[in-house]
Protein backbone atom coordinates (compact mmCIF):
# COMPACT_ATOMS: atom_id res chain seq x y z
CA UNK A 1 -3.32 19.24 9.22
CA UNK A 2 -0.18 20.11 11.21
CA UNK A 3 2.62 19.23 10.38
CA UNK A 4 4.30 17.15 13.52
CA UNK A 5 7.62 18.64 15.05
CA UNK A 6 10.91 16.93 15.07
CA UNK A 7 11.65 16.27 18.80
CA UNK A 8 15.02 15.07 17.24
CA UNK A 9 16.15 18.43 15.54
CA UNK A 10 14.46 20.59 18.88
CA UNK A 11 17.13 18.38 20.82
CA UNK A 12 19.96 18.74 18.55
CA UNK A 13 18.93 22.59 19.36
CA UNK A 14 17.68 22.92 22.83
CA UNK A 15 18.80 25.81 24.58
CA UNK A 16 17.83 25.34 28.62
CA UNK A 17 18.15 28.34 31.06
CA UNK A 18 18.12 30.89 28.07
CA UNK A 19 21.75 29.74 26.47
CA UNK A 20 21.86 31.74 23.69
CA UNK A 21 23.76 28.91 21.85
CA UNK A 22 22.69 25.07 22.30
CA UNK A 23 25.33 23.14 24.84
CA UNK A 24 24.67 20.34 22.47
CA UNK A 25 26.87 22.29 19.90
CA UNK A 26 29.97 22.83 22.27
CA UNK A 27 30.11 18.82 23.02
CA UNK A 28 29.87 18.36 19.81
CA UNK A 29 32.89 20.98 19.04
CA UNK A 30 34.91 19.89 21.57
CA UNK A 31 34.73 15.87 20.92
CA UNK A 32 35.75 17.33 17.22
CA UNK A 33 38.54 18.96 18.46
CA UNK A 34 39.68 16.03 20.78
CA UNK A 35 39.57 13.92 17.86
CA UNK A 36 41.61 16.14 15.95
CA UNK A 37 44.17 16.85 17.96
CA UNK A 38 44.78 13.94 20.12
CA UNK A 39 43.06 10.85 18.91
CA UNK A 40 40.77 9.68 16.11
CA UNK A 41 39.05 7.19 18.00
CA UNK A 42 37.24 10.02 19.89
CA UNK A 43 34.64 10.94 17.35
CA UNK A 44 33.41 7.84 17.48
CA UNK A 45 33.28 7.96 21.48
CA UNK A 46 31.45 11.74 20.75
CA UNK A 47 29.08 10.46 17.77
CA UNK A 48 27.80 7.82 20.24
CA UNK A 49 27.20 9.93 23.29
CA UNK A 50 25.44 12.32 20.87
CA UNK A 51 22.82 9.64 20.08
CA UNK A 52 22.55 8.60 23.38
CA UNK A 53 22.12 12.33 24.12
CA UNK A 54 19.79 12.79 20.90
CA UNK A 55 17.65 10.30 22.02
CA UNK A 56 17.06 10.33 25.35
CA UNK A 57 16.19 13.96 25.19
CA UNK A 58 13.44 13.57 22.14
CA UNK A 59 11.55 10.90 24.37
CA UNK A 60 11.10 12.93 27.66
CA UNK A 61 7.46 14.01 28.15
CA UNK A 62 8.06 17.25 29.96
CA UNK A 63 10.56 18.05 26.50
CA UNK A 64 8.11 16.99 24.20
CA UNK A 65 5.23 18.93 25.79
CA UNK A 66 7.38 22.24 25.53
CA UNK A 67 7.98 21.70 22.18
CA UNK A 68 4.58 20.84 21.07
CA UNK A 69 4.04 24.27 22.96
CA UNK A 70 6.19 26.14 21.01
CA UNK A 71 5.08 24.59 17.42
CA UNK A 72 1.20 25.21 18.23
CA UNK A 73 1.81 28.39 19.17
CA UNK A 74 3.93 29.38 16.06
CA UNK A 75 0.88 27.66 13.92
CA UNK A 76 -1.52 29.99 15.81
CA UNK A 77 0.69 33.01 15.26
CA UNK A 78 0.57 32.23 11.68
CA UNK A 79 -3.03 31.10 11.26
CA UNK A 80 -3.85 34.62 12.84
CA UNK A 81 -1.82 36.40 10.06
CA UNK A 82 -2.97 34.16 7.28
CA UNK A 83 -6.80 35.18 9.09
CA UNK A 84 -6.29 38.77 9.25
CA UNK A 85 -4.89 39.05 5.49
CA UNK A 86 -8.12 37.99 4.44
CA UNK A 87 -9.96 41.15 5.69
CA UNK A 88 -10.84 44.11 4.47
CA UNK A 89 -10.09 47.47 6.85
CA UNK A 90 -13.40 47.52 7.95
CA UNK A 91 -13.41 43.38 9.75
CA UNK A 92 -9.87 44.10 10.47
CA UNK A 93 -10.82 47.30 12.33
CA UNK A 94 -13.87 45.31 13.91
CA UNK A 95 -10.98 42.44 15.48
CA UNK A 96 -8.93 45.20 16.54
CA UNK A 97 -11.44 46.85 18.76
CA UNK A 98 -12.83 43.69 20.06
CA UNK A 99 -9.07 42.73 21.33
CA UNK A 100 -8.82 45.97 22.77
CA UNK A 101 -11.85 45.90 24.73
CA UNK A 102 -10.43 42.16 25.47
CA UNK A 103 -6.82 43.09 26.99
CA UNK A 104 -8.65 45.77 29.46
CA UNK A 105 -10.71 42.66 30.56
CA UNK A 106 -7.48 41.36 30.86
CA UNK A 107 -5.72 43.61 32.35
CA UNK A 108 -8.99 44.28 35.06
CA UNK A 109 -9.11 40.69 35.76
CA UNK A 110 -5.60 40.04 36.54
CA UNK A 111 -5.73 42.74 39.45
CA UNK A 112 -8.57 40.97 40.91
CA UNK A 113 -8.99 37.25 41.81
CA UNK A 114 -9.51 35.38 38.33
CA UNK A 115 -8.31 32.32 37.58
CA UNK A 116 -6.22 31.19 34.45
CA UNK A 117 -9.19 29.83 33.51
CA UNK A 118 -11.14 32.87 33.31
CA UNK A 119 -8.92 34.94 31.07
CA UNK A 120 -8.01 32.60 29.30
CA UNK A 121 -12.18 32.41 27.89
CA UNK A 122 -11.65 36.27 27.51
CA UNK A 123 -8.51 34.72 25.03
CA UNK A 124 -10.76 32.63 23.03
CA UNK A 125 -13.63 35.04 22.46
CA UNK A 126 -11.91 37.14 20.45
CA UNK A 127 -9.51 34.83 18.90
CA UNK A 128 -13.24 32.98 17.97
CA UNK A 129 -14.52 36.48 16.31
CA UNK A 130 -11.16 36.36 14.11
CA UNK A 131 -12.36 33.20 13.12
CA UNK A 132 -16.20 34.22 12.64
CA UNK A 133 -15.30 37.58 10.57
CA UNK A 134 -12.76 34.91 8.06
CA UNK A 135 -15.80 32.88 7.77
CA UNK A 136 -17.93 35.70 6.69
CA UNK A 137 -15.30 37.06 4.68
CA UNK A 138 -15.87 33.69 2.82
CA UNK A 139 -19.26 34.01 2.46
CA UNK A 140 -18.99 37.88 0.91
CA UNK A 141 -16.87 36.55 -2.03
CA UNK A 142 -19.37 34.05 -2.98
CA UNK A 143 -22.35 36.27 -2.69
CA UNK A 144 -20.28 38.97 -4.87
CA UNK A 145 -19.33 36.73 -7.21
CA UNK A 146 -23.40 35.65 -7.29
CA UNK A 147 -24.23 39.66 -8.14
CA UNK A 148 -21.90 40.27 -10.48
CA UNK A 149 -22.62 36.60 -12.41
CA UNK A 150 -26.91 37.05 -11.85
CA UNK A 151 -27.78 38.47 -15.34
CA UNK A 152 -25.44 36.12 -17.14
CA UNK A 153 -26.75 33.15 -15.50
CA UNK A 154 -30.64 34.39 -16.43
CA UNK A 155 -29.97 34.62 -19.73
CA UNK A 156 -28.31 31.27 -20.01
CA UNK A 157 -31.24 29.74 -18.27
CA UNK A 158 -33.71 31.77 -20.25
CA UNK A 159 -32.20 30.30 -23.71
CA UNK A 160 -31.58 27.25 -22.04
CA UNK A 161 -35.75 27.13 -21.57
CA UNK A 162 -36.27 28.78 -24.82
CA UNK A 163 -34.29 26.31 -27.09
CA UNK A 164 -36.09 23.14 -25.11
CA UNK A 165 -39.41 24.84 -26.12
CA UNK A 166 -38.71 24.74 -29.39
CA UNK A 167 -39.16 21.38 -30.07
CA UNK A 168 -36.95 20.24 -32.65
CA UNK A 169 -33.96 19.27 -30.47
CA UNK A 170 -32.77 15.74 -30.50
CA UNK A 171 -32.37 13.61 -27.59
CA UNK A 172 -28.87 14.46 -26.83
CA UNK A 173 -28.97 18.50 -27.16
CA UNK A 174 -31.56 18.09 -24.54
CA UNK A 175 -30.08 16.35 -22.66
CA UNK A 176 -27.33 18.56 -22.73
CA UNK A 177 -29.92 21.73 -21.73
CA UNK A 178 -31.50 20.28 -19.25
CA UNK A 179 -28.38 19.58 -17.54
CA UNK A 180 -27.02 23.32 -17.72
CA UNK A 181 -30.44 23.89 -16.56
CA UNK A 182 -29.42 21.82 -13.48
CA UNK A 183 -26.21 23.04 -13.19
CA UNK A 184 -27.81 26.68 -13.18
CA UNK A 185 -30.23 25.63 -10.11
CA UNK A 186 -27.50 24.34 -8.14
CA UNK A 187 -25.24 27.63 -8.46
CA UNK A 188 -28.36 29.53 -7.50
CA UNK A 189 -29.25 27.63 -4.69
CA UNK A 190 -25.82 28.02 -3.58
CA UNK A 191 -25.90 31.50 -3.55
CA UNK A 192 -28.59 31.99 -1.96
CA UNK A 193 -27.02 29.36 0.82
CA UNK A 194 -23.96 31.64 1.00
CA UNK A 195 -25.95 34.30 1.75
CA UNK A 196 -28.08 32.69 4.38
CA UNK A 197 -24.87 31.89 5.93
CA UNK A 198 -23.29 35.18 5.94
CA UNK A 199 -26.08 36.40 7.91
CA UNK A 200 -26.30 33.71 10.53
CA UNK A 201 -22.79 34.63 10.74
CA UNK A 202 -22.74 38.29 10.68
CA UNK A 203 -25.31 38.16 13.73
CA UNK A 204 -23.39 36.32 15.50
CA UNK A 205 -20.63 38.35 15.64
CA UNK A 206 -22.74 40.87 16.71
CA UNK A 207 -23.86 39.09 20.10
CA UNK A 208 -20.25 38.34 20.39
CA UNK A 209 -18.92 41.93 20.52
CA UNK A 210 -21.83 43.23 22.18
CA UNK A 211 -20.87 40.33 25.05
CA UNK A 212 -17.39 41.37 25.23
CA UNK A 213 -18.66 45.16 25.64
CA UNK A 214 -20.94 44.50 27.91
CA UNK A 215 -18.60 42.29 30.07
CA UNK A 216 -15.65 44.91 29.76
CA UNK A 217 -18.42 47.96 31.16
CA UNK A 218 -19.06 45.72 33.41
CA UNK A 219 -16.17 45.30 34.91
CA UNK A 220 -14.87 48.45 35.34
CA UNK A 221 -18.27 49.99 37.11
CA UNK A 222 -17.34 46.35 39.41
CA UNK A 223 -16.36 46.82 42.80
CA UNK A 224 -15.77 43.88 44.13
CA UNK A 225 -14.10 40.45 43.31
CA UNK A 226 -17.55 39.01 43.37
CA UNK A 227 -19.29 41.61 40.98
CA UNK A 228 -15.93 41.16 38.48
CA UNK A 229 -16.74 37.07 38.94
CA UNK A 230 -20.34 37.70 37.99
CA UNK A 231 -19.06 39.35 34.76
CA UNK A 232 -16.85 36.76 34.07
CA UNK A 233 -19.59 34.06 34.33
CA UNK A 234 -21.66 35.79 31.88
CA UNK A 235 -18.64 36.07 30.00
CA UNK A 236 -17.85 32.04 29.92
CA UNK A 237 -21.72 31.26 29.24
CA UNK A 238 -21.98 33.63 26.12
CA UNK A 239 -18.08 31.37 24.99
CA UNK A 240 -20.01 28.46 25.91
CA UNK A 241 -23.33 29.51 24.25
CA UNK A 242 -20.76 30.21 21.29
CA UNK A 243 -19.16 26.93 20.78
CA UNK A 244 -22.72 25.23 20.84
CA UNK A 245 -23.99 27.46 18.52
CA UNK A 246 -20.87 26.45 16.01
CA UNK A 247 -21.55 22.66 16.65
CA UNK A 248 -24.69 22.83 15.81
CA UNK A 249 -24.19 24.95 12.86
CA UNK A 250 -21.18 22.45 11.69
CA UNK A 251 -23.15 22.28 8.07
CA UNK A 252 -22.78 26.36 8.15
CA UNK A 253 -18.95 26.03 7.95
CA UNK A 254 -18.66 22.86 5.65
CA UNK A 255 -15.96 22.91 3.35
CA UNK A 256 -14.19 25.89 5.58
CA UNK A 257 -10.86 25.83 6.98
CA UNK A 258 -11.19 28.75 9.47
CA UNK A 259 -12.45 26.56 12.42
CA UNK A 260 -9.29 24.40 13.37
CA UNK A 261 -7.93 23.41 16.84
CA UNK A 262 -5.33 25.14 17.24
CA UNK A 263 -5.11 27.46 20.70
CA UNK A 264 -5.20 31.17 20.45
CA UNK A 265 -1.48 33.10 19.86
CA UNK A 266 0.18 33.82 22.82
CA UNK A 267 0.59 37.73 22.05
CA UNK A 268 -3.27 37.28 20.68
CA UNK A 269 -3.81 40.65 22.99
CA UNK A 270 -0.22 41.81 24.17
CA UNK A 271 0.76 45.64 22.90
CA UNK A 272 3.05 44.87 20.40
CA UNK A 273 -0.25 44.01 18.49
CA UNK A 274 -1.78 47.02 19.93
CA UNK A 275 1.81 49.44 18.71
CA UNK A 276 0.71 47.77 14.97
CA UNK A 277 -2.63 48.46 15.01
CA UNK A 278 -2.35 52.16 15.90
CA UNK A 279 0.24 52.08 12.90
CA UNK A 280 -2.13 50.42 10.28
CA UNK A 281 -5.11 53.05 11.27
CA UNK A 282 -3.09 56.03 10.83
């Protein structure tokens, strides 16, 4: 869970117009100066008008909405590097392309007649294929640790079975047995649940890069506002088709962390991602 921003500290450190240093912070200077040089009594006058100041400011709405802004977008910034870390170069290379082919969208739709709206679906498509290729990510380390663990778990089983057929085991070594036995079961039903999982998954983000493809073809062969807003209704009803597909798959991602609220980064497909990308491929 997030943790909640103080509205008290962003107002101790608000900075309107683009100040590069607070205002808040030359009252506060000059009321300790005052008080220094001509009369005591005037910190107190400055520590009260600093509360006043303090806490008027933390309970306006529009101030509270901007920094609620700025803290989701600093979690989603960091979500997408904690995401990414978890890759290997191949799923990396596989969100890097898909946010390419998702800032020409961009780019196409903001010369034609697209709403906010609009782009902003082309936002969460690939910000929701970061969060697909973390979930099969997931998935891969369970079903690797399953290959490498197979044998061993056979053979326990198989002596497992073997000592219970011998039939001079009291009551608790059995018991004992034929709970390993159980315990052995469950691990191998879970891997074979990880990998039914990885490849709903995997498909998935299949249709979801060959959607964004297909949208970002066909917008550039578009030539007119109407074929572009064609495009970008196939492109909303493959999100759409998306986001139904993960609610009803909600068992398919228990006891995952990937699939949280938070809104995609603001630089999700600006070029100083691009500049990195071209860096980390060379």
């Amino acid at each position: 869970m997030n943790k909640r921003p103080s509205y008290l500290a962003a107002a101790f450190n608000a900075r309107p117009l683009g100040m590069p240093v607070p205002p808040n912070w030359f009252g506060l200077a000059a009321f300790g100066l005052l008080g220094w040089l001509v009369n005591p009594g005037l910190w107190l006058v400055g520590l009260g008008l600093e509360g006043l100041y303090l806490w008027s400011l933390s309970r306006h709405e529009r101030f509270r909405a901007v920094v609620d802004a700025q803290a989701g977008a600093s979690d989603s910034s960091s979500r997408y590097e904690e995401l990414l870390k978890q890759l290997d170069s191949s799923a990396q290379g596989h969100q890097y392309e898909i946010e390419r082919e998702s800032a020409e969208i961009v780019n196409l739709l903001q010369r034609s007649s697209a709403t906010g709206s609009q782009i902003e679906d082309v936002r969460q498509m690939a910000w929701l294929h970061l969060k697909l290729l973390g979930a099969r990510a997931s998935f891969a380390e369970v079903i690797e640790a399953a290959s490498r663990e197979r044998r061993n778990l056979d053979e326990q089983e198989r002596r497992c079975r073997d000592r219970l057929a011998a039939g001079d085991t009291g009551d608790e070594l059995r018991r004992s047995l034929e709970q390993q036995l159980q315990v052995i079961a469950s691990r191998h039903e879970a891997h074979r649940d990880a990998k039914r999982r990885f490849e709903l998954v995997d498909a998935e983000l299949a249709r979801l890069r060959q959607q964004v493809s297909l949208v970002r073809e066909q917008a550039l062969l578009a030539t007119d506002s109407d074929h572009i807003a064609q495009s970008l209704d196939a492109l909303s009803a493959s999100l759409n088709e998306a986001n139904r597909w993960l609610r009803d798959q909600r068992e398919l991602f228990a006891g995952l962390d990937q699939f949280t609220d938070e809104p995609p980064p603001a630089d999700l497909l600006a070029s100083k991602r691009g500049t990195r990308r071209a860096k980390v491929s060379e």
